[in-house]
N, C-alpha and C. Protein backbone atom coordinates (compact mmCIF):
# COMPACT_ATOMS: atom_id res chain seq x y z
N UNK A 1 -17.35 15.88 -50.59
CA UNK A 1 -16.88 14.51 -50.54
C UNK A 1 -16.14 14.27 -49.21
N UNK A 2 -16.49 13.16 -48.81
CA UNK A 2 -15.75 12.76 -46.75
C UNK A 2 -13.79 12.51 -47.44
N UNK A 3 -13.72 12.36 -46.58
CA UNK A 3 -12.13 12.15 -46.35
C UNK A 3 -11.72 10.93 -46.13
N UNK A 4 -12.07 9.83 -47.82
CA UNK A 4 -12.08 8.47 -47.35
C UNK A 4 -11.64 8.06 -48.64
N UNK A 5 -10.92 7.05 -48.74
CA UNK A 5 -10.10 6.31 -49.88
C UNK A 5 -11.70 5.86 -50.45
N UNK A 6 -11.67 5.67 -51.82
CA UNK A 6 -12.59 5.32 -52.89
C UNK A 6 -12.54 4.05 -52.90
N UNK A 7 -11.45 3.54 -52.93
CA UNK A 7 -11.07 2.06 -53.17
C UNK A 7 -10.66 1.31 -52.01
N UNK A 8 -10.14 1.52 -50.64
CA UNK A 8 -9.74 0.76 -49.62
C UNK A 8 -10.40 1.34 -48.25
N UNK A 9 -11.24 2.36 -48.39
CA UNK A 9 -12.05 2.95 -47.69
C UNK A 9 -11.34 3.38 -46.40
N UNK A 10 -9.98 3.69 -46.24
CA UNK A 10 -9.53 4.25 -45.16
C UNK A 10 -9.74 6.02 -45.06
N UNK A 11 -10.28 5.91 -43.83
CA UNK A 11 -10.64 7.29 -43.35
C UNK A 11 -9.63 7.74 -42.01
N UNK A 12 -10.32 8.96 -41.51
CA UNK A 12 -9.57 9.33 -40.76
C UNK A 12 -9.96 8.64 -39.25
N UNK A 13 -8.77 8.39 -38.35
CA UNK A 13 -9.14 7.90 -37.11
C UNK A 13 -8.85 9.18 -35.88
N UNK A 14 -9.02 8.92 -34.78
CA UNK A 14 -8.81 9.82 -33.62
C UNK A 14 -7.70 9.41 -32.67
N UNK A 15 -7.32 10.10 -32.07
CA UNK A 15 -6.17 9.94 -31.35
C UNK A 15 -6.10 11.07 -30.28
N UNK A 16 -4.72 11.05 -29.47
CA UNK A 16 -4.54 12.51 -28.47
C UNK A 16 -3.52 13.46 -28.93
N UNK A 17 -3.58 14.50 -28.96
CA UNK A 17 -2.45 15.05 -28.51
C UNK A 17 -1.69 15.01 -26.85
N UNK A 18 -0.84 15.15 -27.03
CA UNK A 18 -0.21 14.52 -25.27
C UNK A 18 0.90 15.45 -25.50
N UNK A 19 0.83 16.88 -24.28
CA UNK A 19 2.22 17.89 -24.43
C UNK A 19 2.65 17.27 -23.09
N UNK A 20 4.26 18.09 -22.89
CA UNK A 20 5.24 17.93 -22.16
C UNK A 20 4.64 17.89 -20.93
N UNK A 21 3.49 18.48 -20.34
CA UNK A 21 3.08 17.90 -18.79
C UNK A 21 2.33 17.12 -18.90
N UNK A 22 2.14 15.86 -20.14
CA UNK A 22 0.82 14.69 -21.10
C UNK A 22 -0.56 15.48 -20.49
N UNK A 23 -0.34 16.46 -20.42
CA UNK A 23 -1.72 16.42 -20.94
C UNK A 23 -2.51 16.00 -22.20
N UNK A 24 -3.62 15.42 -22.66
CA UNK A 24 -4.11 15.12 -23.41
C UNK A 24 -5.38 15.78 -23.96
N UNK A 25 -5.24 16.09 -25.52
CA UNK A 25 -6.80 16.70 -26.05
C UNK A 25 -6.78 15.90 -27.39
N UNK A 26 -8.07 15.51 -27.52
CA UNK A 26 -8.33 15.20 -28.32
C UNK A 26 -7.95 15.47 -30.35
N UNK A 27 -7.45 14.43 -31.40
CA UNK A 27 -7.12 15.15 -32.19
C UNK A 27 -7.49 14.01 -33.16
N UNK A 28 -7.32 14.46 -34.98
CA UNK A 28 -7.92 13.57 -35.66
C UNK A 28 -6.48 13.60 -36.65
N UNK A 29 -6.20 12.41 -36.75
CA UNK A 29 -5.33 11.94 -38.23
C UNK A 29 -5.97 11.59 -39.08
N UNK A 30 -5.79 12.48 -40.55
CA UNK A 30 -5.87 12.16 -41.52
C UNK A 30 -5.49 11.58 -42.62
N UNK A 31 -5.87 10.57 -43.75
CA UNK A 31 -5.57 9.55 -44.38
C UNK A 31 -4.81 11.14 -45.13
N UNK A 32 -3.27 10.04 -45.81
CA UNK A 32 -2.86 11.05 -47.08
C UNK A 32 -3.62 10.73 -48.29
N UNK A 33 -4.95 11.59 -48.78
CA UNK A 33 -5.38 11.20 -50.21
C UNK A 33 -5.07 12.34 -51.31
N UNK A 34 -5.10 11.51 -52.08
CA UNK A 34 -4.53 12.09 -53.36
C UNK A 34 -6.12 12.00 -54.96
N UNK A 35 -5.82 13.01 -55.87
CA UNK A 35 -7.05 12.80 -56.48
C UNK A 35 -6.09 12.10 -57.68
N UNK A 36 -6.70 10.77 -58.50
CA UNK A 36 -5.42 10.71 -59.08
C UNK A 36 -6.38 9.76 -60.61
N UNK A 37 -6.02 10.64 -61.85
CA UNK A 37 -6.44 10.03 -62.90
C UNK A 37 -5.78 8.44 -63.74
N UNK A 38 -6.73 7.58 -63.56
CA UNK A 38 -5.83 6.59 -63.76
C UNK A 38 -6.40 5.73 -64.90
N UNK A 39 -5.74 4.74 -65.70
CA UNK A 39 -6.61 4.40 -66.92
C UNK A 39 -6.64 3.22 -66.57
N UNK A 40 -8.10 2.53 -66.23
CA UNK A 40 -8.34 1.25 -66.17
C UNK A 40 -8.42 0.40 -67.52
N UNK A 41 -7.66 -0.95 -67.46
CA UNK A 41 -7.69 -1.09 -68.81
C UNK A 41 -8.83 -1.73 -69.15
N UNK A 42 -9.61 -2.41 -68.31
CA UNK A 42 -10.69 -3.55 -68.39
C UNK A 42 -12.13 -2.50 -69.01
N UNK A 43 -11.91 -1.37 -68.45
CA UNK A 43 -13.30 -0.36 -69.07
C UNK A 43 -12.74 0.47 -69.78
N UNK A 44 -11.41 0.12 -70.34
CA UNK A 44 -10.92 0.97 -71.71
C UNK A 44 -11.23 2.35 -71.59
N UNK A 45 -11.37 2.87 -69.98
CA UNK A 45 -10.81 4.33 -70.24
C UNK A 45 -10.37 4.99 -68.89
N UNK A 46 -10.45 6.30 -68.93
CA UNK A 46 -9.58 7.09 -67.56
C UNK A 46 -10.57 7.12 -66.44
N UNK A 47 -10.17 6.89 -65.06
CA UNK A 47 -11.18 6.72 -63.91
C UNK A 47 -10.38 7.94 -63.07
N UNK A 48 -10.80 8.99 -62.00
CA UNK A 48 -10.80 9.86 -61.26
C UNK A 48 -10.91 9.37 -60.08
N UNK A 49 -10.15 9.21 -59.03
CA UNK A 49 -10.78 8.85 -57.96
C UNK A 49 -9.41 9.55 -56.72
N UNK A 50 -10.46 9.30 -55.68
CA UNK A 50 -9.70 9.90 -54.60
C UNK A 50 -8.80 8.69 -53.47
N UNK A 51 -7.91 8.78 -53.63
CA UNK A 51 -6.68 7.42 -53.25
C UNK A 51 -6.50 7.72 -52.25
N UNK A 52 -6.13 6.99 -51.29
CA UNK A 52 -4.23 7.19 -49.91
C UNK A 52 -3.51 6.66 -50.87
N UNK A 53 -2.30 7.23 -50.30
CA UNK A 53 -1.13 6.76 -51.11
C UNK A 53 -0.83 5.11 -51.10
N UNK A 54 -1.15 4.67 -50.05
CA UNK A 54 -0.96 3.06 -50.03
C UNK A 54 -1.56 2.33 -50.69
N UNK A 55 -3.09 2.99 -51.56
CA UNK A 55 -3.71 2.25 -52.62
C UNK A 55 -2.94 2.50 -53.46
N UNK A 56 -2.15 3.85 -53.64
CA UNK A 56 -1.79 4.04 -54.71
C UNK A 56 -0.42 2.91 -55.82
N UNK A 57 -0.11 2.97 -54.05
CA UNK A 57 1.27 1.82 -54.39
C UNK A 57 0.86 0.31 -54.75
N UNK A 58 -0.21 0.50 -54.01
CA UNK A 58 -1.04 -1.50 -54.10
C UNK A 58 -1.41 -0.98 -56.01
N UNK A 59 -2.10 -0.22 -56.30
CA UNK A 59 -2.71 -0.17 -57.60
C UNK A 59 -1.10 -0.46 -58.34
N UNK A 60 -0.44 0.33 -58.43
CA UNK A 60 0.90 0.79 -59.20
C UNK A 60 1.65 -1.08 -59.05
N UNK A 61 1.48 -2.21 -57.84
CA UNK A 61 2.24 -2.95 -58.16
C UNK A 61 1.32 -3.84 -58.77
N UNK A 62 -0.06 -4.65 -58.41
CA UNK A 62 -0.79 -5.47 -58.68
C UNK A 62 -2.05 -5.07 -59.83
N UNK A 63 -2.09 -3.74 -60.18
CA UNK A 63 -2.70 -3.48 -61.47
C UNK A 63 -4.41 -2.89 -61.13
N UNK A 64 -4.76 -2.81 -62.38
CA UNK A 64 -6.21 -2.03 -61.99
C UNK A 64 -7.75 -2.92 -61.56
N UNK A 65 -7.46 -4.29 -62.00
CA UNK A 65 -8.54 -5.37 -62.14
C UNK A 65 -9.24 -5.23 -61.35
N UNK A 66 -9.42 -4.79 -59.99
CA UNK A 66 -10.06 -5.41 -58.67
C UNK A 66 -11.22 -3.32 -58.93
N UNK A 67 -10.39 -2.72 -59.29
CA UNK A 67 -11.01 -1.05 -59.11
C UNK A 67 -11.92 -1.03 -60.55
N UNK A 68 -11.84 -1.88 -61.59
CA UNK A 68 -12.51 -2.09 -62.32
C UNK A 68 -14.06 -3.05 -62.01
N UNK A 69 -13.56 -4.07 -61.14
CA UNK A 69 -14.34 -4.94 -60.58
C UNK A 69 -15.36 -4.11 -59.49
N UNK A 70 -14.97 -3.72 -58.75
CA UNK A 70 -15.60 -2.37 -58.16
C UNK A 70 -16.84 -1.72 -58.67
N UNK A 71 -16.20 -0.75 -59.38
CA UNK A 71 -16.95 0.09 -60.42
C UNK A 71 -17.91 -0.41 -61.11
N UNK A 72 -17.93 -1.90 -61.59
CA UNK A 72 -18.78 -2.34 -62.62
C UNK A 72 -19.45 -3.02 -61.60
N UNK A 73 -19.25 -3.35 -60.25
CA UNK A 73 -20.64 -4.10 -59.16
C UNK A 73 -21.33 -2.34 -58.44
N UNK A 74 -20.76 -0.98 -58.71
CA UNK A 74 -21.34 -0.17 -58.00
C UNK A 74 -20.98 0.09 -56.96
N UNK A 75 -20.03 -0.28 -56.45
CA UNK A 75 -18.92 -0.08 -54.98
C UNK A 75 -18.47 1.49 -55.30
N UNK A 76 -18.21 2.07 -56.48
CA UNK A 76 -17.73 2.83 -56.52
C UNK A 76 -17.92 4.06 -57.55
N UNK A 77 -18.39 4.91 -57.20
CA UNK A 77 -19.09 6.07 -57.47
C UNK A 77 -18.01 6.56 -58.54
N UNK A 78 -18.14 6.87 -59.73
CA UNK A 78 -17.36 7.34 -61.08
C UNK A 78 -18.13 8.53 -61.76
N UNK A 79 -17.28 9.62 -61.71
CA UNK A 79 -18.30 10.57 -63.01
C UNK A 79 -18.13 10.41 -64.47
């Protein structure tokens, strides 16, 4: 599985490293994801998916509706 939010699709981007004489090499930041079991209420049961924490907080304040909505158009891959 890639290294990409399920639900807000943030992945990893590129950037430099830059030491004390800036030199620069190339380097990659990665999204913080988390695997995180969650119970959607609209499909009345538990969904698995791989988060960043900032979905996690968007899910936790505004609720599950939109990751349900998802899932049931096929946006989003469920075992």
């Amino acid at each position: 599985m890639s290294r990409k939010c399920q639900v807000s699709g943030v992945g990893p981007i590129s950037g430099n490293n830059i030491s004390h004489a800036h030199n620069k090499t190339k380097r990659r930041f990665l999204p913080n994801l988390q695997k995180k079991r969650i119970w959607v209420q609209e499909l009345n049961r538990f969904v698995t998916l791989k988060l960043s924490t900032s979905e996690i907080r968007n899910i936790a304040k505004n609720g599950t509706a939109h990751i349900a909505k998802k899932i049931r158009n096929g946006e989003i891959k469920v075992r």
